[in-house]
PDB file of N, CA and C in Angstrom:
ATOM      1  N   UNK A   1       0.690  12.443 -11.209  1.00  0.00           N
ATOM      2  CA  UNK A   1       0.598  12.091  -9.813  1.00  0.00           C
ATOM      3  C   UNK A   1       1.927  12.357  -9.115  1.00  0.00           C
ATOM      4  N   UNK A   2       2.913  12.773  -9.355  1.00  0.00           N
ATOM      5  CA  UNK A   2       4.116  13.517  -9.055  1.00  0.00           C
ATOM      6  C   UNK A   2       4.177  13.606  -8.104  1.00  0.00           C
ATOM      7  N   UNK A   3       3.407  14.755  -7.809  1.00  0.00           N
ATOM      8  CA  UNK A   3       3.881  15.550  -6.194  1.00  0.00           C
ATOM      9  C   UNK A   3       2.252  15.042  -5.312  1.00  0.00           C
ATOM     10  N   UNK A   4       1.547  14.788  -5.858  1.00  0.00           N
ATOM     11  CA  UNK A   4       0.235  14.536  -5.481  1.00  0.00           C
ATOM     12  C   UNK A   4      -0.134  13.460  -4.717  1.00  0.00           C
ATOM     13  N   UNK A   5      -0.784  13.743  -3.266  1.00  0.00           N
ATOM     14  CA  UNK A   5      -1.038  12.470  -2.692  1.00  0.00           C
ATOM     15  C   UNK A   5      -1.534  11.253  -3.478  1.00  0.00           C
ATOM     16  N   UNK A   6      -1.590  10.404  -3.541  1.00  0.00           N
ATOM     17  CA  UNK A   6      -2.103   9.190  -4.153  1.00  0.00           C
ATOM     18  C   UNK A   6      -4.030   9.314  -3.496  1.00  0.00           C
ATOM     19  N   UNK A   7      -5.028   8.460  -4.336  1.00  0.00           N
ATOM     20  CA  UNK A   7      -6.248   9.018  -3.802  1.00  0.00           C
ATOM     21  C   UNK A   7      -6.973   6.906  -3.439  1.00  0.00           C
ATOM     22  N   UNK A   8      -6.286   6.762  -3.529  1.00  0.00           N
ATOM     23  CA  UNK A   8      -6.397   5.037  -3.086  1.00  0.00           C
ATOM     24  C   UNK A   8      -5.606   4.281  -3.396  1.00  0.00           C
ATOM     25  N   UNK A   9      -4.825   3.017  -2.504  1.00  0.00           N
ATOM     26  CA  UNK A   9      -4.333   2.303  -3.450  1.00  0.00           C
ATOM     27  C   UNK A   9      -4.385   1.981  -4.419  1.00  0.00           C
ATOM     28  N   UNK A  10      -5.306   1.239  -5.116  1.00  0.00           N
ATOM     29  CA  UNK A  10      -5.643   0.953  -6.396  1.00  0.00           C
ATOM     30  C   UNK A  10      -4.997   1.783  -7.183  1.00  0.00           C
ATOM     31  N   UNK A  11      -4.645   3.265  -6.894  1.00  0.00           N
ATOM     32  CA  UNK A  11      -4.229   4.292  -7.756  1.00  0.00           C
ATOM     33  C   UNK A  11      -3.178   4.642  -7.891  1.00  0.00           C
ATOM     34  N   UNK A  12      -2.769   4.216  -6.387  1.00  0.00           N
ATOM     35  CA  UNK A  12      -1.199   4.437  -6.357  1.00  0.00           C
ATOM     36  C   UNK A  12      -1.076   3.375  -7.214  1.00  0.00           C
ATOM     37  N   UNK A  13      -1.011   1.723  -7.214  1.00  0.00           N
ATOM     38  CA  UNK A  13      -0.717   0.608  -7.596  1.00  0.00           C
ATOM     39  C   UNK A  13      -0.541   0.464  -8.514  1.00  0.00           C
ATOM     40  N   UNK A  14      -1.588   1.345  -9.689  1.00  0.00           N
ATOM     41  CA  UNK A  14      -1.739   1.172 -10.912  1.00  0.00           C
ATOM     42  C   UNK A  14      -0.803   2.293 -11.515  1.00  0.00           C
ATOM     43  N   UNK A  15      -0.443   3.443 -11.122  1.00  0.00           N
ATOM     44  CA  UNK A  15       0.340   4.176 -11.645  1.00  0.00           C
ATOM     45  C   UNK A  15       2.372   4.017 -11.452  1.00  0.00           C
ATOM     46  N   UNK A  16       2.259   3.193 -10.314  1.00  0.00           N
ATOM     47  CA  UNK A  16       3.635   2.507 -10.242  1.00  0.00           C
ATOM     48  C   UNK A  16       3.825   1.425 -11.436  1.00  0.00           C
ATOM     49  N   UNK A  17       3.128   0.614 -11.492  1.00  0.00           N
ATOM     50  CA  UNK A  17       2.509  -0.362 -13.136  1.00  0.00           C
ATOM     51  C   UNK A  17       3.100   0.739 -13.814  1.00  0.00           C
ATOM     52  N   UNK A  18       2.843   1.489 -14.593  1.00  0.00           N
ATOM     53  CA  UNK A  18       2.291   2.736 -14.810  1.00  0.00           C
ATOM     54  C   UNK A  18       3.926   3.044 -15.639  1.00  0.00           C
ATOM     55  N   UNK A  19       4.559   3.224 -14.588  1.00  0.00           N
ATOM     56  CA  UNK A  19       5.858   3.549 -13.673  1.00  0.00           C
ATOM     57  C   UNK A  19       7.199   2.827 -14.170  1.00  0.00           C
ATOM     58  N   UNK A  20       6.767   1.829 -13.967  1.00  0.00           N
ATOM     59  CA  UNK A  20       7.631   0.421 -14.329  1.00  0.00           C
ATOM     60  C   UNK A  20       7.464   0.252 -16.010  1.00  0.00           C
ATOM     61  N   UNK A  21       5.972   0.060 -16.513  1.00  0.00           N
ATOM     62  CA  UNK A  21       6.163   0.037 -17.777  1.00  0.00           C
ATOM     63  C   UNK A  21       7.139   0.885 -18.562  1.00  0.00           C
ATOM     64  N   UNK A  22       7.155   2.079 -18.071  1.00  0.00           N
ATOM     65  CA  UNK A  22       7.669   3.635 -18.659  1.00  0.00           C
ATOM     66  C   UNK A  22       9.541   3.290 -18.922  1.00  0.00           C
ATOM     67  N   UNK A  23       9.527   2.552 -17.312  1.00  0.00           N
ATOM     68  CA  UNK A  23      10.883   2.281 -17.464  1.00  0.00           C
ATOM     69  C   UNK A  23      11.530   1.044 -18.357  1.00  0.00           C
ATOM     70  N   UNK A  24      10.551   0.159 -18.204  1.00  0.00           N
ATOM     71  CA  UNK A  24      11.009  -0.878 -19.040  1.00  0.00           C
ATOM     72  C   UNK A  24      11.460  -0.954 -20.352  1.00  0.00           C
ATOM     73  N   UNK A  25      10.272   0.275 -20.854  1.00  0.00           N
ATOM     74  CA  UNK A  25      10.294   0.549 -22.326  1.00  0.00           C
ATOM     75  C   UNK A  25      12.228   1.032 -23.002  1.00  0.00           C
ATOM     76  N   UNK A  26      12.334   1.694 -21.780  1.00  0.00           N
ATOM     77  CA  UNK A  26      14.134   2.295 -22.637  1.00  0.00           C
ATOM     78  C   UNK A  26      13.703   3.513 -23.097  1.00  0.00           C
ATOM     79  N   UNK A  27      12.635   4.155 -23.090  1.00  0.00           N
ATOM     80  CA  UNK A  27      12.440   5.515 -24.098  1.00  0.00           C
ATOM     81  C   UNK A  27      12.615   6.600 -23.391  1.00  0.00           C
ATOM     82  N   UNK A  28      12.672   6.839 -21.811  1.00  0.00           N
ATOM     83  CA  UNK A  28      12.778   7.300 -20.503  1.00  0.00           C
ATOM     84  C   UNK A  28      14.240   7.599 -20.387  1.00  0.00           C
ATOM     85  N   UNK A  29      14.536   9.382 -20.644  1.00  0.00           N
ATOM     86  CA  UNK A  29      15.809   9.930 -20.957  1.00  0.00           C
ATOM     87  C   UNK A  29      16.337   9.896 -19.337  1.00  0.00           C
ATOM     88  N   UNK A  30      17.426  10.423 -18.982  1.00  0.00           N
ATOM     89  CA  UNK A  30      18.120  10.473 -18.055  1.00  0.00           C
ATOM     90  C   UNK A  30      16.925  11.246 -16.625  1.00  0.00           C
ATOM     91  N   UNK A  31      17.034  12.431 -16.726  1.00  0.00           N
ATOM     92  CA  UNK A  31      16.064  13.251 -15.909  1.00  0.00           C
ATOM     93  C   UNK A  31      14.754  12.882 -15.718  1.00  0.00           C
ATOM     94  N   UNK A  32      14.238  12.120 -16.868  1.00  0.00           N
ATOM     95  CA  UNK A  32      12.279  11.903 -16.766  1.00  0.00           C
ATOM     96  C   UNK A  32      12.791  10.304 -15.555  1.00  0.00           C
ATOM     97  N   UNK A  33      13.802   9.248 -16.282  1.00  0.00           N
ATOM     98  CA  UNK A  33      14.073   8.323 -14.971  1.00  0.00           C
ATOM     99  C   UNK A  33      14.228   8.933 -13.959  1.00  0.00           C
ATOM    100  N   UNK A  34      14.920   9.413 -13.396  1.00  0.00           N
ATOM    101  CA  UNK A  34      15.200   9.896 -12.109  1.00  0.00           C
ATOM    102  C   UNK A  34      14.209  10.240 -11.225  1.00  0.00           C
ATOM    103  N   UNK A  35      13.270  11.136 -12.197  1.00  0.00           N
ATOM    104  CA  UNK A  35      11.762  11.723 -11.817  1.00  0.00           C
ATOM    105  C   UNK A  35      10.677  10.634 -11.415  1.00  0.00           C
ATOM    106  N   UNK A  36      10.761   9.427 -12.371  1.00  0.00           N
ATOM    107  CA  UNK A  36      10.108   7.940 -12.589  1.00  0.00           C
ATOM    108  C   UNK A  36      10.119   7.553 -10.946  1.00  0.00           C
ATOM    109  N   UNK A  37      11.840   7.249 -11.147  1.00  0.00           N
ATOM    110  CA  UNK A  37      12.154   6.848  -9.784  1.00  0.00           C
ATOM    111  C   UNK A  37      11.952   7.322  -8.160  1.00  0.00           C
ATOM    112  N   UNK A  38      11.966   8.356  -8.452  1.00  0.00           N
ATOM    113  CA  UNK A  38      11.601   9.053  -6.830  1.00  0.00           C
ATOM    114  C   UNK A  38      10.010   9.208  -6.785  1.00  0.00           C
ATOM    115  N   UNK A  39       9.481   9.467  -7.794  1.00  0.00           N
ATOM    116  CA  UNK A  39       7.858   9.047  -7.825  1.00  0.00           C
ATOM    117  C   UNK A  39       7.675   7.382  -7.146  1.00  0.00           C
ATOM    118  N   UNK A  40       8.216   7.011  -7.809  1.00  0.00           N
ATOM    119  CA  UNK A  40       7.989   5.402  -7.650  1.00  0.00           C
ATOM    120  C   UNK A  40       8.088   4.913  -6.409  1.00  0.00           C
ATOM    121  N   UNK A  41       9.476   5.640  -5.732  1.00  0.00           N
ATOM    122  CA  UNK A  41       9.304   5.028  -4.523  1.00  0.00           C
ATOM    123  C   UNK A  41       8.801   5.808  -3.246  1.00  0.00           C
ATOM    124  N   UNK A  42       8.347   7.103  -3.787  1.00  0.00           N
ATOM    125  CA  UNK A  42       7.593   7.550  -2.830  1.00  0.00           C
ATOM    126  C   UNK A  42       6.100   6.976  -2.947  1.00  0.00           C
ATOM    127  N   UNK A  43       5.633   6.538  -3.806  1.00  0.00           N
ATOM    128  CA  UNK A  43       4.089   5.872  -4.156  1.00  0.00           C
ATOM    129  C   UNK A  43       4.595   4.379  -3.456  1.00  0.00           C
ATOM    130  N   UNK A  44       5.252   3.526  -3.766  1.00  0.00           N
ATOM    131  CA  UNK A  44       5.832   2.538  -2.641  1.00  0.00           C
ATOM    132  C   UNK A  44       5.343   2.313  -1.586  1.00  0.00           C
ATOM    133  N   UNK A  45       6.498   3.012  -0.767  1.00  0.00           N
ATOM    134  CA  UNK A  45       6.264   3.797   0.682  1.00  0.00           C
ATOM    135  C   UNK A  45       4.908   4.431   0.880  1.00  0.00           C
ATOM    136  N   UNK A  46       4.451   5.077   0.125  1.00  0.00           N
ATOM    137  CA  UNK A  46       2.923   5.144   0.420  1.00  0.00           C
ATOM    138  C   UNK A  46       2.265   4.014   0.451  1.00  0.00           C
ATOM    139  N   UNK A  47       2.163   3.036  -0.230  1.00  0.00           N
ATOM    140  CA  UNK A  47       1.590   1.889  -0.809  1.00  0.00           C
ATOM    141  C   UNK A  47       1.733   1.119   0.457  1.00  0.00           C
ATOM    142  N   UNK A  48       2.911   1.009   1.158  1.00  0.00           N
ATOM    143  CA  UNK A  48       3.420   0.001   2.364  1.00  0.00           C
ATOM    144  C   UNK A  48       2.924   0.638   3.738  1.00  0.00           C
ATOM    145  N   UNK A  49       2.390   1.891   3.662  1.00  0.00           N
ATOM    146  CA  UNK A  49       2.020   2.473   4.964  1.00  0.00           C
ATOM    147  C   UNK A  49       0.717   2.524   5.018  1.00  0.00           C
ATOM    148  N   UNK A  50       0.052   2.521   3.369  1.00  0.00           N
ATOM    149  CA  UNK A  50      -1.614   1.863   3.929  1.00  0.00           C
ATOM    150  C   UNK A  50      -1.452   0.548   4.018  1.00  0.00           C
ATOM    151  N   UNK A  51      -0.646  -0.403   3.732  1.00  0.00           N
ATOM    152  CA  UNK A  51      -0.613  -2.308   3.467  1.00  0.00           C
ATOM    153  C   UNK A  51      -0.521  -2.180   5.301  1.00  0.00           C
ATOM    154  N   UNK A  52       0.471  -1.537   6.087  1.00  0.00           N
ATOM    155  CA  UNK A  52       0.339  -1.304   7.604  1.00  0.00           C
ATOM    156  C   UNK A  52      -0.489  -1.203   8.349  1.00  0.00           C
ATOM    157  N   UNK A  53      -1.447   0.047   7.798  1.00  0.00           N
ATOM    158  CA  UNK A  53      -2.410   0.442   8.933  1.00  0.00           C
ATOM    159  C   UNK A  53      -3.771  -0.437   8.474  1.00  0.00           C
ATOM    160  N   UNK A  54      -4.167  -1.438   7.062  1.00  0.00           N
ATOM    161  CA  UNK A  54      -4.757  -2.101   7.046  1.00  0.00           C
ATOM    162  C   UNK A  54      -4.720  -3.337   7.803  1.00  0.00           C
ATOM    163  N   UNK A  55      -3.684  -3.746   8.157  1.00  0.00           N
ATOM    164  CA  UNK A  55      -3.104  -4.924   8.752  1.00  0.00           C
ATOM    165  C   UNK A  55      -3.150  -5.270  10.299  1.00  0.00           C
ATOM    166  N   UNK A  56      -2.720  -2.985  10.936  1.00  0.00           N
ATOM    167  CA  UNK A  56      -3.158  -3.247  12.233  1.00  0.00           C
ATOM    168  C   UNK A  56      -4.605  -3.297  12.142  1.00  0.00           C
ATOM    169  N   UNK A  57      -5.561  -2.393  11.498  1.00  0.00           N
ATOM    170  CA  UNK A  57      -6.744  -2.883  11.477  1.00  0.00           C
ATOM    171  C   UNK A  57      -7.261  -3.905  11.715  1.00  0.00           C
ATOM    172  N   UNK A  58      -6.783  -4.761  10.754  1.00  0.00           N
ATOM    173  CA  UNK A  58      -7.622  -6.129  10.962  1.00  0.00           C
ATOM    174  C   UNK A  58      -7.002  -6.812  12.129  1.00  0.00           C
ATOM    175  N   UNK A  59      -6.102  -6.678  12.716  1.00  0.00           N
ATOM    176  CA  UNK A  59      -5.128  -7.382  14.152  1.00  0.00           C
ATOM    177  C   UNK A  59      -6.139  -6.966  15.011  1.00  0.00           C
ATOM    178  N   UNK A  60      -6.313  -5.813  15.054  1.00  0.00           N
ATOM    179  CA  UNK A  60      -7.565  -4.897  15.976  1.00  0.00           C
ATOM    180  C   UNK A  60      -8.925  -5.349  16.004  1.00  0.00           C
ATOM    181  N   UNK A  61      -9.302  -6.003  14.979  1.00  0.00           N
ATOM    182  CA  UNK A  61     -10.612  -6.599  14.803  1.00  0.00           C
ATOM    183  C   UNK A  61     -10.751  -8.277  15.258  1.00  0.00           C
ATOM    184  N   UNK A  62      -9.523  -8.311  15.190  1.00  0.00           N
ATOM    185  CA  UNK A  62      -9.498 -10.082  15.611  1.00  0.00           C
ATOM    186  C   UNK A  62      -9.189 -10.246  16.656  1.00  0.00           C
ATOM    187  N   UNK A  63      -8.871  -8.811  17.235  1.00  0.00           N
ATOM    188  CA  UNK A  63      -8.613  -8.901  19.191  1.00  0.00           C
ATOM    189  C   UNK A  63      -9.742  -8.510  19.851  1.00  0.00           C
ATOM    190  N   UNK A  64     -10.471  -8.078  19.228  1.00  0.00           N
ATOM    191  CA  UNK A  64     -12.109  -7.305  19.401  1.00  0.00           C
ATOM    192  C   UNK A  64     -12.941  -8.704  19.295  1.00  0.00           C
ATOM    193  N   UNK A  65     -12.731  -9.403  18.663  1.00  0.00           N
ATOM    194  CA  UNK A  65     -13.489 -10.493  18.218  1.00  0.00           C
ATOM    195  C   UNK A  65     -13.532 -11.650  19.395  1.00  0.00           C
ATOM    196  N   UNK A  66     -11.824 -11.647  19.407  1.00  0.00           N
ATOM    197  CA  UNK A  66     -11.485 -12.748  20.418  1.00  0.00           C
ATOM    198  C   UNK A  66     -11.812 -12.322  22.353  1.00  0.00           C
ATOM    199  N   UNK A  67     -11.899 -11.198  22.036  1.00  0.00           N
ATOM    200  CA  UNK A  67     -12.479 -10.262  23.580  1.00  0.00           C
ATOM    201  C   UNK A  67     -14.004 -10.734  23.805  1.00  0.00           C
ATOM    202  N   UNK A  68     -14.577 -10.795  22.555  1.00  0.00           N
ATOM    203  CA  UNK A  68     -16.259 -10.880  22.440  1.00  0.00           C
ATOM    204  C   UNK A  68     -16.268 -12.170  22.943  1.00  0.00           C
ATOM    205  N   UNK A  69     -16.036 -13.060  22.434  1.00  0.00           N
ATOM    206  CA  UNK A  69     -15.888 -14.347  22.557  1.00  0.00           C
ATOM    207  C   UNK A  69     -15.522 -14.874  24.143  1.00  0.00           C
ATOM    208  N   UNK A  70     -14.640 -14.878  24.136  1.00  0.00           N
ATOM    209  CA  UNK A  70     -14.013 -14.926  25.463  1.00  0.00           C
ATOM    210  C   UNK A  70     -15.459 -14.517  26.736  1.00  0.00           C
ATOM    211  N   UNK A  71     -15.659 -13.333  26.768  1.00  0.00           N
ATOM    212  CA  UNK A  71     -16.960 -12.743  27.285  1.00  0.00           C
ATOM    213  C   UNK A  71     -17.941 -13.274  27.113  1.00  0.00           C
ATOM    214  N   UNK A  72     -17.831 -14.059  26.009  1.00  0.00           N
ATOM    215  CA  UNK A  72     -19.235 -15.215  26.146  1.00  0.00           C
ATOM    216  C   UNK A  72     -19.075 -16.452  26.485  1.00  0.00           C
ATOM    217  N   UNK A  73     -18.120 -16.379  26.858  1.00  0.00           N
ATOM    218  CA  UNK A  73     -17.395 -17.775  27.527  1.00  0.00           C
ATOM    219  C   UNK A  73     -16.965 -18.957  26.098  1.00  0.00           C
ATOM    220  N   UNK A  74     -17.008 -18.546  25.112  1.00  0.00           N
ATOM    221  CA  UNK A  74     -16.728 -19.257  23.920  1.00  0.00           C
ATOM    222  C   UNK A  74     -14.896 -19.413  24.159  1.00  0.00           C
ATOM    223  N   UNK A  75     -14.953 -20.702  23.314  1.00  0.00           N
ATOM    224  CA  UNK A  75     -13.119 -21.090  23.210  1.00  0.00           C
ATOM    225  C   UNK A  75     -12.783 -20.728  22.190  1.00  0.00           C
ATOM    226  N   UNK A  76     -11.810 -19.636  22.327  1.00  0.00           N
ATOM    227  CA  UNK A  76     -11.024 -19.060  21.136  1.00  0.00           C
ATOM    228  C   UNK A  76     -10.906 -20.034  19.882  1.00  0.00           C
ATOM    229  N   UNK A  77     -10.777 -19.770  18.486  1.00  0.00           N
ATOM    230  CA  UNK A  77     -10.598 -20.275  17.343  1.00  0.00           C
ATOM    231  C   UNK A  77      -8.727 -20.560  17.129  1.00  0.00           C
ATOM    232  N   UNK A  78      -8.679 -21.488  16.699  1.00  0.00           N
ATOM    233  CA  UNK A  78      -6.987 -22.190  16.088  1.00  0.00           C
ATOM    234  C   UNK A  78      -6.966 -21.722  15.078  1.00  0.00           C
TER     235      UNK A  78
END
C-alpha cells in the first residue's frame, strides 16, 4: 500500500496497525523504517482527512435536521 491510495479507512487503519507492529518488532533495517515511516504518516493524514469530511458531514446533517424542525415549528433538541 506504499504509493497506493488507501481503499477505506478500515484499510488504511489496519495497515498503519500493520505499520506500527513492523516497527515495534526491531527487525525493520534503517531504509525499510524510513519507508514504514513516510507510509505511515501519509496513511495518517489520509486517515484524518476522511475523520474531517465525515464530521463535516454529520455537522451538515444536524443543521439539515435542525432547519426541518424549526420549519415545523418544533423546539430544537439540548
Amino acid at each position: 500500500m506504499s504509493s497506493e491510495q488507501p481503499t477505506s479507512y478500515e484499510a488504511a487503519s489496519a495497515r498503519i496497525e500493520e505499520i506500527v507492529r513492523r516497527l515495534d518488532s526491531g527487525e525493520a533495517g534503517l531504509r525499510e523504517t524510513l519507508e514504514l515511516v513516510a507510509e505511515g504518516r501519509r496513511l495518517v493524514e489520509w486517515c484524518a482527512g476522511e475523520l474531517e469530511a465525515v464530521g463535516r458531514g454529520l455537522e451538515e446533517l444536524r443543521l439539515e435536521e435542525l432547519v426541518a424542525r424549526l420549519e415545523r415549528g418544533e423546539a430544537p433538541e439540548r
